[in-house]
N, C-alpha and C. Protein backbone atom coordinates (compact mmCIF):
# COMPACT_ATOMS: atom_id res chain seq x y z
N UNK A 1 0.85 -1.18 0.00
CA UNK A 1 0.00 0.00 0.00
C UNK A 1 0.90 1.25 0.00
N UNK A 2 1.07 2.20 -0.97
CA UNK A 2 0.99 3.66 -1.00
C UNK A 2 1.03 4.59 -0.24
N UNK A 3 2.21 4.72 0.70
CA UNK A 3 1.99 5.96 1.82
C UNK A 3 3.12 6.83 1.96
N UNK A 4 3.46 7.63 2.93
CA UNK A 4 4.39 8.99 3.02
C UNK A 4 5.81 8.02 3.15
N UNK A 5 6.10 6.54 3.65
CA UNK A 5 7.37 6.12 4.11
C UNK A 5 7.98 5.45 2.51
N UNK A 6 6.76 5.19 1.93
CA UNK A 6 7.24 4.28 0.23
C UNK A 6 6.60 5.02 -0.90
N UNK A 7 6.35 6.58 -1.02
CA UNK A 7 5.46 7.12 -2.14
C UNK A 7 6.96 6.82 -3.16
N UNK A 8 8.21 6.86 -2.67
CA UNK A 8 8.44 7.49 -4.12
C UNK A 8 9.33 6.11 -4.68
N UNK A 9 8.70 4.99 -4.26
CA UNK A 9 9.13 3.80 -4.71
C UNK A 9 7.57 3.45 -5.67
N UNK A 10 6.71 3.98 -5.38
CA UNK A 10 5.49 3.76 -6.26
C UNK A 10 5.26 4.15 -7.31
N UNK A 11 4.41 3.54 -8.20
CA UNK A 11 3.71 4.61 -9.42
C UNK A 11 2.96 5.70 -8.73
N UNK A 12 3.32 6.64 -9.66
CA UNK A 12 2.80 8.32 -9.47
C UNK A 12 1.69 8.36 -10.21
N UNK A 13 1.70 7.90 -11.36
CA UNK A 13 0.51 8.16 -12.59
C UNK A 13 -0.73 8.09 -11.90
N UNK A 14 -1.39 8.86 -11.75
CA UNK A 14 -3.07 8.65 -10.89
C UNK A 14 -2.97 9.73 -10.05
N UNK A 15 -1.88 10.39 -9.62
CA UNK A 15 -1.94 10.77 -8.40
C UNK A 15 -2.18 12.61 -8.24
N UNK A 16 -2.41 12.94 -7.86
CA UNK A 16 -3.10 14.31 -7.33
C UNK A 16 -1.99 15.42 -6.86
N UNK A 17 -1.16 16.07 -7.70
CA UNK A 17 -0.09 17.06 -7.49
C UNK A 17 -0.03 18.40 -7.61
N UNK A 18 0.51 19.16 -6.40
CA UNK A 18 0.67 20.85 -6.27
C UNK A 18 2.13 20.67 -6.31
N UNK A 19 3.10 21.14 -6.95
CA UNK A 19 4.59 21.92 -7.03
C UNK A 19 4.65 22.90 -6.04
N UNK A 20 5.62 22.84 -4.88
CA UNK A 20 5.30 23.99 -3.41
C UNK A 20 6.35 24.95 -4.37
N UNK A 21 7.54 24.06 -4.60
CA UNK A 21 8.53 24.96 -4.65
C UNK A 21 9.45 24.75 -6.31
N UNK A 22 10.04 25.23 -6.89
CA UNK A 22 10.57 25.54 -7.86
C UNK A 22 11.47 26.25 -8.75
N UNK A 23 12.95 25.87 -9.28
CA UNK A 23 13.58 26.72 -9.28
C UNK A 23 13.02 27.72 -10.40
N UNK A 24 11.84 27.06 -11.43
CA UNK A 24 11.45 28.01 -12.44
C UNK A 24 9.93 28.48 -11.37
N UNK A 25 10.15 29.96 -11.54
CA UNK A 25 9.10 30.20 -10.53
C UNK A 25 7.60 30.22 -11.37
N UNK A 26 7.30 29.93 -12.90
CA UNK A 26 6.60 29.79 -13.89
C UNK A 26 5.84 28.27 -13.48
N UNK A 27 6.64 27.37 -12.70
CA UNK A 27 6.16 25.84 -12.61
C UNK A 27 5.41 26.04 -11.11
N UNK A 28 6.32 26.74 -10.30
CA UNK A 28 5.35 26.97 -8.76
C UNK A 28 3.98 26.94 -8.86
N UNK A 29 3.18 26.47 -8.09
CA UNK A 29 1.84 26.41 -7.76
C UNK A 29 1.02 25.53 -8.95
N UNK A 30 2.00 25.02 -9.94
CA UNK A 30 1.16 24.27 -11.07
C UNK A 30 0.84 23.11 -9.89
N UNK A 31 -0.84 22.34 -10.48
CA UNK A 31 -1.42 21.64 -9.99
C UNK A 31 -2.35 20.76 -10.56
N UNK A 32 -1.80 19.31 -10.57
CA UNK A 32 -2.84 18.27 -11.69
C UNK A 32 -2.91 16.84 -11.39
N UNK A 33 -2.90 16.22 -12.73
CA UNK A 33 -3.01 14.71 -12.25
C UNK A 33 -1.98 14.06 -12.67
N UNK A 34 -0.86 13.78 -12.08
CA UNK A 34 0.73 12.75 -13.18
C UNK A 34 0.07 11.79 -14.06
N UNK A 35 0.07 12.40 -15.22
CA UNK A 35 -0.54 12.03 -16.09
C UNK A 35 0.74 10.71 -16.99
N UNK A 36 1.99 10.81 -16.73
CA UNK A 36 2.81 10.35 -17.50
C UNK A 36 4.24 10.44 -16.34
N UNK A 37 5.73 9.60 -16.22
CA UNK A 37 6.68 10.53 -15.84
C UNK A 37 7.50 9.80 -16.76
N UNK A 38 8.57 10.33 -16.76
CA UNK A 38 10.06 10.36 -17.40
C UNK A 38 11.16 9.73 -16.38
N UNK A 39 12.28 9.50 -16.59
CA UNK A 39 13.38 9.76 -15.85
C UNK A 39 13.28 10.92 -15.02
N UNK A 40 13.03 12.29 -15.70
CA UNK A 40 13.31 13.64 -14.90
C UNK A 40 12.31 14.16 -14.46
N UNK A 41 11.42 14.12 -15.30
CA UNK A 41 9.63 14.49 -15.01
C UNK A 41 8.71 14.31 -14.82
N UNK A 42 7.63 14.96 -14.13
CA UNK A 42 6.61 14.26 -14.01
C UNK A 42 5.89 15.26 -15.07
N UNK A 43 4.51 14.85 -15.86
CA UNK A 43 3.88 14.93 -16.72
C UNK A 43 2.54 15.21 -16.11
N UNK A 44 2.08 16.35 -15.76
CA UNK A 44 0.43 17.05 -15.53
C UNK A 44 -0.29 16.86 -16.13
N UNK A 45 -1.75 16.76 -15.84
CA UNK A 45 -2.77 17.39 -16.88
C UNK A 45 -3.63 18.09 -16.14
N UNK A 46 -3.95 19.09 -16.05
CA UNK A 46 -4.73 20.27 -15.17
C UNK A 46 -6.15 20.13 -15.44
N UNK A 47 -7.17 20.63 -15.14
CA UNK A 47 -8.62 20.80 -15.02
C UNK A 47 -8.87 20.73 -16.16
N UNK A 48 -8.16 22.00 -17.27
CA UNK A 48 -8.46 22.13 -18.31
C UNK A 48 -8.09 21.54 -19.50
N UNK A 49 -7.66 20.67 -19.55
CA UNK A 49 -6.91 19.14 -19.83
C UNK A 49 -6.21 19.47 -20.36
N UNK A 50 -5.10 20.31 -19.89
CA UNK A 50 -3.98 20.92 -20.67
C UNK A 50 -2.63 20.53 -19.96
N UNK A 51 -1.50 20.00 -20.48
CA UNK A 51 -0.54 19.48 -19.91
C UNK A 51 0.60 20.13 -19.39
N UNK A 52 1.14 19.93 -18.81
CA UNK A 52 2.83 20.28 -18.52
C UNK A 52 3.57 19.66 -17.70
N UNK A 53 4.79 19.79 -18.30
CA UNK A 53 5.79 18.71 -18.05
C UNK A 53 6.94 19.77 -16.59
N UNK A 54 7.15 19.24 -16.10
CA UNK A 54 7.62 19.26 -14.85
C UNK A 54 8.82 19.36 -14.42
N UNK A 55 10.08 19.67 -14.12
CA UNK A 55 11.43 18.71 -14.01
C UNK A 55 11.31 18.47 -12.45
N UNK A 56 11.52 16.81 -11.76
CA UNK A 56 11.68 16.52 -10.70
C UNK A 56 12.83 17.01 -10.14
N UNK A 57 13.98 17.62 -10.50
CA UNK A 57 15.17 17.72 -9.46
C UNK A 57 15.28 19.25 -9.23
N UNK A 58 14.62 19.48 -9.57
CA UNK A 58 13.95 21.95 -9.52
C UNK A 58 12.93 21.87 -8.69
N UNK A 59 12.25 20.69 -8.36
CA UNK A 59 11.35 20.95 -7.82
C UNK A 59 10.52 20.16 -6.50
N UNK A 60 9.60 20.68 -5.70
CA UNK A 60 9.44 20.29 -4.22
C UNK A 60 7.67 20.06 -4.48
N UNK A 61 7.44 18.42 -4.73
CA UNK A 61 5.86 18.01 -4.49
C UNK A 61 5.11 17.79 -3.58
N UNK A 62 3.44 18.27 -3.28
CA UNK A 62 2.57 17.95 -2.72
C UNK A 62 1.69 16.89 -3.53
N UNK A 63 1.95 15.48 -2.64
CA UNK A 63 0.94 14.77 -3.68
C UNK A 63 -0.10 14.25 -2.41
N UNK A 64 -1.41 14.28 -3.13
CA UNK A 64 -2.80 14.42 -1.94
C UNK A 64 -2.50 12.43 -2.56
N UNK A 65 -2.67 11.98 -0.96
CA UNK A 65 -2.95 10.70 -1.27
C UNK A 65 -4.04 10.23 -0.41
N UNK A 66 -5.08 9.64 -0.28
CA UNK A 66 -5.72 9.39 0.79
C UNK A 66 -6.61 10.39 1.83
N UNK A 67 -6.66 11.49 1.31
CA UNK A 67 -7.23 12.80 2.09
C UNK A 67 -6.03 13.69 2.49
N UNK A 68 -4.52 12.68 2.49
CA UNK A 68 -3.65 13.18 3.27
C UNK A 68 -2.81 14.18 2.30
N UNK A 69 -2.31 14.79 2.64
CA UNK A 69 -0.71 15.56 1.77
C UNK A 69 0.61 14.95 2.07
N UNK A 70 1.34 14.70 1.13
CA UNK A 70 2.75 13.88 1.51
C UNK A 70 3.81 15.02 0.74
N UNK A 71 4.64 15.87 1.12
CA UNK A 71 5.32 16.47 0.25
C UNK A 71 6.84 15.69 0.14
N UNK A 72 6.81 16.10 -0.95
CA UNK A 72 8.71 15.00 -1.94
C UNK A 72 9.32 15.97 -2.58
N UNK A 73 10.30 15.86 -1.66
CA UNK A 73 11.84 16.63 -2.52
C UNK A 73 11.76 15.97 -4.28
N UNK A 74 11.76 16.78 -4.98
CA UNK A 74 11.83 15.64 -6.52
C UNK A 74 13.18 15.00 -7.06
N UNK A 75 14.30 15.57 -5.97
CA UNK A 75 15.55 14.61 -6.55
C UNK A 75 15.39 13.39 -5.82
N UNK A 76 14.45 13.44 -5.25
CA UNK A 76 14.13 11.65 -4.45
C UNK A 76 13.28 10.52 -5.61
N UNK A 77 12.68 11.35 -6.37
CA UNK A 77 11.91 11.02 -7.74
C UNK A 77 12.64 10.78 -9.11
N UNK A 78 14.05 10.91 -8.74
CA UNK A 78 14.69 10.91 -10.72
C UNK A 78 15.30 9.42 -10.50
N UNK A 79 15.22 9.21 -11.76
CA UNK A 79 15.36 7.67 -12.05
C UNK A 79 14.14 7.38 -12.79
N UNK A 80 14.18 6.53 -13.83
CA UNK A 80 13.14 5.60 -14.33
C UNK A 80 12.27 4.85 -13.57
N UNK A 81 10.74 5.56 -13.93
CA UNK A 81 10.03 4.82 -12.76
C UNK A 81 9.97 3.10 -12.84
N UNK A 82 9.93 2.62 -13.86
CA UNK A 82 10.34 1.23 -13.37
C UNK A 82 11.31 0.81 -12.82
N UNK A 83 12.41 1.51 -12.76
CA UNK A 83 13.76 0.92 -11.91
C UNK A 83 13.24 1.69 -10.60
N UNK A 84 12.75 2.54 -10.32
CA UNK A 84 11.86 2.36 -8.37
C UNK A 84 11.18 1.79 -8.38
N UNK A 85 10.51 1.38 -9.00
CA UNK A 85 9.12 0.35 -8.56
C UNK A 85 9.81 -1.07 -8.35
N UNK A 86 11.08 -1.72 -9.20
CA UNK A 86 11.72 -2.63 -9.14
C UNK A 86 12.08 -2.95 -7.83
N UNK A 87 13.26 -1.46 -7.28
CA UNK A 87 13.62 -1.51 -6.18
C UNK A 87 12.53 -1.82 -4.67
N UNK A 88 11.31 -1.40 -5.15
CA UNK A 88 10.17 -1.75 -3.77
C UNK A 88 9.81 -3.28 -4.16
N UNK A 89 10.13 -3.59 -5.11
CA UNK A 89 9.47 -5.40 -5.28
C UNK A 89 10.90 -6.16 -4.93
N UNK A 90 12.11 -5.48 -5.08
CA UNK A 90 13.47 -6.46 -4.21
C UNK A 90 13.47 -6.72 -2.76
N UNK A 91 13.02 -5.37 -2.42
CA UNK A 91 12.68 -5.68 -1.02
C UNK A 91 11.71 -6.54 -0.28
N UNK A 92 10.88 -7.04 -1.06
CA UNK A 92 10.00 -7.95 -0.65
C UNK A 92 10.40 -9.03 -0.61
């Protein structure tokens, strides 16, 4: 299960994101659904089903999981999300 101690060993895609912080201050306060990620990025799609792409290591996430807020440094997020998701199924 999905929580604040293993979010960033999980898939993101589904998940509910505010950007607190940012070195491009143009990306601050963007807010959507990880629609897609990259190695470096995560991939939005906003209300207005309009996209934007993200860079994880510029930037500091709020992702709503569960009612709750979990915020993630995004250099904890770079890497290919299948090689983290790998790493949470070795440990098992």
């Amino acid at each position: 299960m999905i929580s604040e101690k293993n979010i960033v060993q999980h898939e993101l895609v589904g998940l509910d994101v505010e950007v607190l912080e940012c070195t491009d201050l143009s990306k601050k306060g963007a807010r959507g659904t990880v629609i897609d990620e990259t190695q470096s990025t995560l991939i939005l799609s906003d209300t207005k089903g309009e996209s934007k792409r993200i860079p994880k290591a510029e930037c500091t996430f709020r992702f709503l999981l569960n009612g709750d807020t979990i915020d993630v440094v995004g250099s904890l997020l770079l890497g290919r999300p299948a090689d983290r998701i790998k790493k949470r199924l070795k440990k098992w």
